[in-house]
C-alpha atoms as a PDB file:
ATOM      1  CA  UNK A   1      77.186 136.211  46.992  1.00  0.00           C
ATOM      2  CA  UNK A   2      80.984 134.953  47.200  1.00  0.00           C
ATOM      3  CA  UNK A   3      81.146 132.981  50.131  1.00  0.00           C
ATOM      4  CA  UNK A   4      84.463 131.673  48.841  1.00  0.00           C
ATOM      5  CA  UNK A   5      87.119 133.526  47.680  1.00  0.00           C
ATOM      6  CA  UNK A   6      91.180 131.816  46.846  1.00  0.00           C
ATOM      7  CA  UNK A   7      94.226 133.156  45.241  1.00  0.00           C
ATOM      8  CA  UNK A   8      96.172 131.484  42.968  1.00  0.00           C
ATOM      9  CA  UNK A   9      99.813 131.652  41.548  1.00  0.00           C
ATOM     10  CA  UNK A  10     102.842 130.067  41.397  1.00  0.00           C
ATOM     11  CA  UNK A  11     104.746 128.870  44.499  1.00  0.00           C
ATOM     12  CA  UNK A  12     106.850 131.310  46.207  1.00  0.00           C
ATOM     13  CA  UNK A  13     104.764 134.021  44.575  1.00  0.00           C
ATOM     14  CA  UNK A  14     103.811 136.088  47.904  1.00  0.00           C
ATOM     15  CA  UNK A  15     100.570 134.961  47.697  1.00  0.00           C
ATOM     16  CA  UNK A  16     100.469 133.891  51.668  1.00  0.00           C
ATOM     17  CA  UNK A  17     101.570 137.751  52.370  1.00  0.00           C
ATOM     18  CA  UNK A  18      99.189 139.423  50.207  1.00  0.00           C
ATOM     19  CA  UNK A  19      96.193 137.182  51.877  1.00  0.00           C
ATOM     20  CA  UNK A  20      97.681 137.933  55.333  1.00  0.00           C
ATOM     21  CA  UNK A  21      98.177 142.040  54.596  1.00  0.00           C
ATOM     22  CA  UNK A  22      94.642 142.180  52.720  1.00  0.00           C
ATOM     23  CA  UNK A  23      92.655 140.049  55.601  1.00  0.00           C
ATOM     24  CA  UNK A  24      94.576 139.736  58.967  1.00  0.00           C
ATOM     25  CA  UNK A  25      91.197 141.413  60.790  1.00  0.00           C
ATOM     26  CA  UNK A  26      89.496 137.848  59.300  1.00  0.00           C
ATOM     27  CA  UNK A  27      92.560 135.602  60.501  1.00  0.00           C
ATOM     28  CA  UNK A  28      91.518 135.692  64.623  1.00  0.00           C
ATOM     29  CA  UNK A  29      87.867 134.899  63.536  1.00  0.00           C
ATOM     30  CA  UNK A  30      88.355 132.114  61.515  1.00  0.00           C
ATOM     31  CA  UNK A  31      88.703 128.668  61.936  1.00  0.00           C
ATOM     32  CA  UNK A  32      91.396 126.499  59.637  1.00  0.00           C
ATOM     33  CA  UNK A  33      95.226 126.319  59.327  1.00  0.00           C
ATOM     34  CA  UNK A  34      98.026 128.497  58.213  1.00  0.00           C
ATOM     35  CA  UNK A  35     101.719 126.731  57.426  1.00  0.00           C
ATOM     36  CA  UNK A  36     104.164 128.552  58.549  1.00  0.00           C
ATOM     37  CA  UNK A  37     108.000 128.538  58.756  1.00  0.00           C
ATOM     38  CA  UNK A  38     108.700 127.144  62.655  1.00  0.00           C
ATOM     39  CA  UNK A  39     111.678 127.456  64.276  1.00  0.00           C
ATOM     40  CA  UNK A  40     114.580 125.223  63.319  1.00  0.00           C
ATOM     41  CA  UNK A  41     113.282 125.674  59.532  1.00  0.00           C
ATOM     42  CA  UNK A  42     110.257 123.160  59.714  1.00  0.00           C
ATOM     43  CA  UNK A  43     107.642 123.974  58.459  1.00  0.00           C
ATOM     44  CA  UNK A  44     104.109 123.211  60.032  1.00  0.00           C
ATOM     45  CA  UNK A  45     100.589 124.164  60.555  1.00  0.00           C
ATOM     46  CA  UNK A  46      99.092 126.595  63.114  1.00  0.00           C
ATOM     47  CA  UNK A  47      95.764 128.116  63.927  1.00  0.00           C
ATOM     48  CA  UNK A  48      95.177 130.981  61.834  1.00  0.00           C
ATOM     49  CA  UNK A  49      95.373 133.825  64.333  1.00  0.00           C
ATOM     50  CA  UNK A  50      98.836 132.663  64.540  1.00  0.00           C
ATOM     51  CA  UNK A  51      99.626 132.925  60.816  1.00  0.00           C
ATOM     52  CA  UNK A  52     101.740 135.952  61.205  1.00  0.00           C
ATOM     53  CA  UNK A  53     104.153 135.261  64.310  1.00  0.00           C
ATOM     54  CA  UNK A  54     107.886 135.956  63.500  1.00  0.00           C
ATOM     55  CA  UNK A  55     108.715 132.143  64.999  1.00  0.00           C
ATOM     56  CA  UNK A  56     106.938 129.781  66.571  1.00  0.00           C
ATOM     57  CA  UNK A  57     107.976 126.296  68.824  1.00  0.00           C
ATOM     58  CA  UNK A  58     107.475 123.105  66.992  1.00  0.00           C
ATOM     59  CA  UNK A  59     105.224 121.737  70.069  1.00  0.00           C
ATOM     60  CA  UNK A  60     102.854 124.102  69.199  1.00  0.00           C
ATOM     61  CA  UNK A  61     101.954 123.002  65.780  1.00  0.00           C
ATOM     62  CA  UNK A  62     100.612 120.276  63.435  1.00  0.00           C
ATOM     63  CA  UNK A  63     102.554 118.753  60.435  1.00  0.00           C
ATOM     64  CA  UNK A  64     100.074 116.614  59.252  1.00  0.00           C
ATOM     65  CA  UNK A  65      96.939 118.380  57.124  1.00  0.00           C
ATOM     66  CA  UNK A  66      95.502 115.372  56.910  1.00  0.00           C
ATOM     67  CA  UNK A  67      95.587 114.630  60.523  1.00  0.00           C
ATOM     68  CA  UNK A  68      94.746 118.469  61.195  1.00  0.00           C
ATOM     69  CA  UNK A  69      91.413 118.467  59.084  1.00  0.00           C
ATOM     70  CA  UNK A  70      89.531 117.139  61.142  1.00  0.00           C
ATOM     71  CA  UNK A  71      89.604 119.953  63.618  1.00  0.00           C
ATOM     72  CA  UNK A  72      89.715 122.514  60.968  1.00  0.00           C
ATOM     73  CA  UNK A  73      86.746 121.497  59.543  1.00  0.00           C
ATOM     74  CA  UNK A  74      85.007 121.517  62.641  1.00  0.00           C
ATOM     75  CA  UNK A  75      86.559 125.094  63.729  1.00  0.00           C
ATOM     76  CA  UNK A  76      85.171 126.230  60.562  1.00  0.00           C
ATOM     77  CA  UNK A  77      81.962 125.288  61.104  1.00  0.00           C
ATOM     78  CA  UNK A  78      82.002 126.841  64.489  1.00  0.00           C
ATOM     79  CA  UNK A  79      83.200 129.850  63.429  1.00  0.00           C
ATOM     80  CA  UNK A  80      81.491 130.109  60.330  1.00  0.00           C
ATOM     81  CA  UNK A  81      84.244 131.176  58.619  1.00  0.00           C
ATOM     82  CA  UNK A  82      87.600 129.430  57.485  1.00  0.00           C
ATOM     83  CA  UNK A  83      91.339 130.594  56.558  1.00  0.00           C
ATOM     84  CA  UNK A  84      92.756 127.709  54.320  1.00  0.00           C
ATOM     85  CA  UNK A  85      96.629 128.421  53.688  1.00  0.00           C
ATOM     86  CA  UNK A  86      97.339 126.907  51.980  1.00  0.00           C
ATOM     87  CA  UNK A  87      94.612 124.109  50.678  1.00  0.00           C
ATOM     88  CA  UNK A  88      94.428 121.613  47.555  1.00  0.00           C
ATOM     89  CA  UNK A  89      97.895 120.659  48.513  1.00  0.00           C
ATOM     90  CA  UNK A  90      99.072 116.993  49.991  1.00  0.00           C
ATOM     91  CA  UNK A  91      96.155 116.423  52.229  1.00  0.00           C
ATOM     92  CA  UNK A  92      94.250 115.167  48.610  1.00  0.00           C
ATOM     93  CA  UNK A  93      96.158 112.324  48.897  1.00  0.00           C
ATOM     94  CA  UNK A  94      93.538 111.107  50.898  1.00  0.00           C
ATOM     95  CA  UNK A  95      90.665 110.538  49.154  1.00  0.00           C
ATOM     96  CA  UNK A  96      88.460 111.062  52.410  1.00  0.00           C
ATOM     97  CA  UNK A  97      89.717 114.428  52.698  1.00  0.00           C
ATOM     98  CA  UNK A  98      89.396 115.719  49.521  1.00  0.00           C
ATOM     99  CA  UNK A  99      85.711 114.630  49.466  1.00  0.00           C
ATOM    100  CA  UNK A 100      85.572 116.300  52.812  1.00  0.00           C
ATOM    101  CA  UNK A 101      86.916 120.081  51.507  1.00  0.00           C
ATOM    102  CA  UNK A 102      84.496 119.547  48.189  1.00  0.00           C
ATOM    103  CA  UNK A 103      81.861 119.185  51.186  1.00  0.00           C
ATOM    104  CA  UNK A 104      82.920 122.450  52.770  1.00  0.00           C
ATOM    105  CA  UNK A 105      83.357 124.019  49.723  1.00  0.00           C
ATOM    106  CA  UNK A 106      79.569 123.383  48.503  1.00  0.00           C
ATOM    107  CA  UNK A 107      78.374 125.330  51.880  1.00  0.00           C
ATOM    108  CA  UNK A 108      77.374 128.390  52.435  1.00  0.00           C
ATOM    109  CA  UNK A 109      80.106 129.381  54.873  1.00  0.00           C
ATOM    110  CA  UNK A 110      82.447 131.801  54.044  1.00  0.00           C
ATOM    111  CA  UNK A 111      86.582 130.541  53.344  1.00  0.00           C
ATOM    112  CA  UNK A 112      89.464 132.077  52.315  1.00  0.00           C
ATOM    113  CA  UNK A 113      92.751 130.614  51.517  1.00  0.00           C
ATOM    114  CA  UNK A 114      95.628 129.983  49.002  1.00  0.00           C
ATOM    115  CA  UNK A 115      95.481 127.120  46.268  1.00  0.00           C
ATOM    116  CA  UNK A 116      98.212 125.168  46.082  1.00  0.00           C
ATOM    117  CA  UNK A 117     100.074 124.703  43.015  1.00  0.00           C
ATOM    118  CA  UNK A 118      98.889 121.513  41.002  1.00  0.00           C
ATOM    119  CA  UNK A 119     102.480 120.100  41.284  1.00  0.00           C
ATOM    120  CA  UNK A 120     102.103 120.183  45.108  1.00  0.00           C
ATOM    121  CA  UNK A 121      98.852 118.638  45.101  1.00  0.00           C
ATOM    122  CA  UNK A 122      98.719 115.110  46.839  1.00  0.00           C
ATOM    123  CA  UNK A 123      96.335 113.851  44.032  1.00  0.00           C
ATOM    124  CA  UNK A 124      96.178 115.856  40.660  1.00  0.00           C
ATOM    125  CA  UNK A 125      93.068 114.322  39.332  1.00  0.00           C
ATOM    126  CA  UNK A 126      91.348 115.626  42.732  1.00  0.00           C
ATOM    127  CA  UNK A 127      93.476 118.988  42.396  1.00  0.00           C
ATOM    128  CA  UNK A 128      91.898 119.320  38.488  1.00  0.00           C
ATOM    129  CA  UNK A 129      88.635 117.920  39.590  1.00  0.00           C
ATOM    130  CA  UNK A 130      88.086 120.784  42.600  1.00  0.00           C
ATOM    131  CA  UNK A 131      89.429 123.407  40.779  1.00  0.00           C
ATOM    132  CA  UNK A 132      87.257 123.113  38.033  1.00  0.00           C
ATOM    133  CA  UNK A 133      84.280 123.017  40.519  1.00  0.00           C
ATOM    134  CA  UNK A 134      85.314 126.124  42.123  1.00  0.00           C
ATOM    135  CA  UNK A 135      85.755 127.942  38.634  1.00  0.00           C
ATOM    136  CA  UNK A 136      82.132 127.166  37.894  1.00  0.00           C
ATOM    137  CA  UNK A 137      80.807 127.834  40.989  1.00  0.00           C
ATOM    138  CA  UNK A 138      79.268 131.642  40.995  1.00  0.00           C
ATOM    139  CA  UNK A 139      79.824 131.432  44.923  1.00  0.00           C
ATOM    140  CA  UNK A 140      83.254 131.681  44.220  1.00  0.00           C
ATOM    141  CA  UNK A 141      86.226 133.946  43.402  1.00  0.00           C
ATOM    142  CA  UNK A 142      89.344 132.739  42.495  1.00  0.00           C
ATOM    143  CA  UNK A 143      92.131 135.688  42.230  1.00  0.00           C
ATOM    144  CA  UNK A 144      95.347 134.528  39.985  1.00  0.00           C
ATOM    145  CA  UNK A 145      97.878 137.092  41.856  1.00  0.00           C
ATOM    146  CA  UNK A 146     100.563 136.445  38.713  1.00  0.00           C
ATOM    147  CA  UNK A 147      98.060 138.595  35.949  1.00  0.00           C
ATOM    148  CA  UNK A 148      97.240 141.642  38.340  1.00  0.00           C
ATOM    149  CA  UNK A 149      98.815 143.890  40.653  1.00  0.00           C
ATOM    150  CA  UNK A 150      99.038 143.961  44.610  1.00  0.00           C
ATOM    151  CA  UNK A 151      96.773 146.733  44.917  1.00  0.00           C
ATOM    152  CA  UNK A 152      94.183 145.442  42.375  1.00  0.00           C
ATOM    153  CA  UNK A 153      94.136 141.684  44.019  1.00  0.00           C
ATOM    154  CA  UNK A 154      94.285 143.898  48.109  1.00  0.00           C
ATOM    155  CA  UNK A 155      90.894 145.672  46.615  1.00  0.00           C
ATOM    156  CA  UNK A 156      89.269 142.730  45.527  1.00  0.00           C
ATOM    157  CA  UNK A 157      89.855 140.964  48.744  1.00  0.00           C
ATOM    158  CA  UNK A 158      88.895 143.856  50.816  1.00  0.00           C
ATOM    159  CA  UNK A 159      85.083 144.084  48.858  1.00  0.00           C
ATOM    160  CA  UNK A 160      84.919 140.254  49.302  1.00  0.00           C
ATOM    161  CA  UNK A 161      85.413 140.897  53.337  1.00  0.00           C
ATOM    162  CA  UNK A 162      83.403 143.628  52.770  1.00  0.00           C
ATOM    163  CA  UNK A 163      80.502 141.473  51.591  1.00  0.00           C
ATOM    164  CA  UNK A 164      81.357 138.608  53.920  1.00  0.00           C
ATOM    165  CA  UNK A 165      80.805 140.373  57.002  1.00  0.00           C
ATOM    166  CA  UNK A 166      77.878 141.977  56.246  1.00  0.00           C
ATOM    167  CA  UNK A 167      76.611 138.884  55.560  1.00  0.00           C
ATOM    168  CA  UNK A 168      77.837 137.412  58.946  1.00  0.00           C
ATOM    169  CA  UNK A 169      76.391 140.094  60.410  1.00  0.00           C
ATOM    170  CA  UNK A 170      72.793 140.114  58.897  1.00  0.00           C
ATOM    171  CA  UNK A 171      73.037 136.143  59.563  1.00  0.00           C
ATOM    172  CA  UNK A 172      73.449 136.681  63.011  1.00  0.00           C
ATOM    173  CA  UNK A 173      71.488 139.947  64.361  1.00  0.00           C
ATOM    174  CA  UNK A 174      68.078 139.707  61.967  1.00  0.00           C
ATOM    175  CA  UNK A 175      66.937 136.592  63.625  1.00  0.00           C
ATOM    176  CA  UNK A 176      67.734 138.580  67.354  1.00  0.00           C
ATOM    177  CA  UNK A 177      65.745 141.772  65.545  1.00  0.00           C
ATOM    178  CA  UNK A 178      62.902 139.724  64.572  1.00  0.00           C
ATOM    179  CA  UNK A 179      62.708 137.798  67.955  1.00  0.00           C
ATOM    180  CA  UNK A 180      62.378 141.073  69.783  1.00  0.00           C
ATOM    181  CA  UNK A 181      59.739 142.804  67.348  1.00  0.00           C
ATOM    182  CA  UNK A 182      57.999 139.503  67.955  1.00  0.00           C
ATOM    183  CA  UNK A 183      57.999 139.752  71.689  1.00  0.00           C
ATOM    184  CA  UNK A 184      57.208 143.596  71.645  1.00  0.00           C
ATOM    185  CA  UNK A 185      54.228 142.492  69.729  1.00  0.00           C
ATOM    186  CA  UNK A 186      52.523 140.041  71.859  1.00  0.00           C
ATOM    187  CA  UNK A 187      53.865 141.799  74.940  1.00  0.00           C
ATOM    188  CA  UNK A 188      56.054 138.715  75.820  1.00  0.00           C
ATOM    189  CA  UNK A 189      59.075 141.740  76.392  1.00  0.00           C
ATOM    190  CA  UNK A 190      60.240 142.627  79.724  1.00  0.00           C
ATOM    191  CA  UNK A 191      59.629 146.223  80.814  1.00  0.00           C
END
């Protein structure tokens, strides 16, 4: 299964929108960040059911991604599921945090985001280093938005959901089923 799935292109190449229009149902379920435009013309980093909003205060928001990963990775985790937008980008200036995203990215939990450009990224060696691992890795799908069409790259991200939340799903209701044939079973069942 593709637990991870990215999409790649050049900067200013829509890729933000097409990840919003394809998966805003996964966007209020997800832990992560989304950089947005903020009022004034800064730009900065809000939860991800907030990716969307026409404007939002400055207050409200993070410009740090290093100082925001922290919580991200944690929301993440709590959520099992993460919305990355866009990721591989400054915060691998820090070495601490890119070792920390190669961490999340070896899990099973299920992410979706934008890469960054490589000119963006905070260190390229990390940037090639990462990349390459996610290439390889069969648990992922990387979608380069500049070689097919809007509709093509909407489909593939819709059968990637698709998969994703039946996944979540199974994950979290077969234990519950099994539990209760158990109890049913041995008579340990109320009424």
């Amino acid at each position: 299964m593709e637990f991870r799935v990215f999409l790649r292109g050049k900067e200013q190449g829509g890729m933000t929108a097409l990840l919003i229009r394809a998966l805003s149902d996964l966007r209020v379920i997800s832990g992560g960040w989304a950089l947005v435009e903020l009022e004034g013309g800064a730009m900065g980093l809000v939860e991800p059911c907030e990716a969307a909003a026409a404007s939002l205060p400055l207050p409200a928001t993070d410009t740090d991604v290093a100082a925001r990963l922290d919580r991200a990775l944690a929301e993440i985790k709590e959520k099992d599921m993460g919305w990355l937008d866009p990721v591989l980008g400054p915060e691998l200036a820090d070495p601490e945090a890119a070792a920390r995203l190669e961490e999340l990215f070896r899990q099973e939990l299920p992410v979706m985001g934008t890469l960054c450009p490589r000119e963006l990224a905070g260190d390229k060696a990390a940037w090639d280093r990462i990349v390459q691992a996610l290439e390889a890795d069969e648990q992922t799908l990387i979608l380069d938005v500049s070689a097919m069409t809007e509709a093509e790259a909407t489909a593939r991200l819709r059968d990637w959901a698709e998969t994703v939340l039946d996944w979540a799903h199974h994950k979290k209701f077969d234990p519950l089923m099994k539990l209760r044939a158990k109890r049913r079973r041995t008579g340990l069942g109320g009424a």
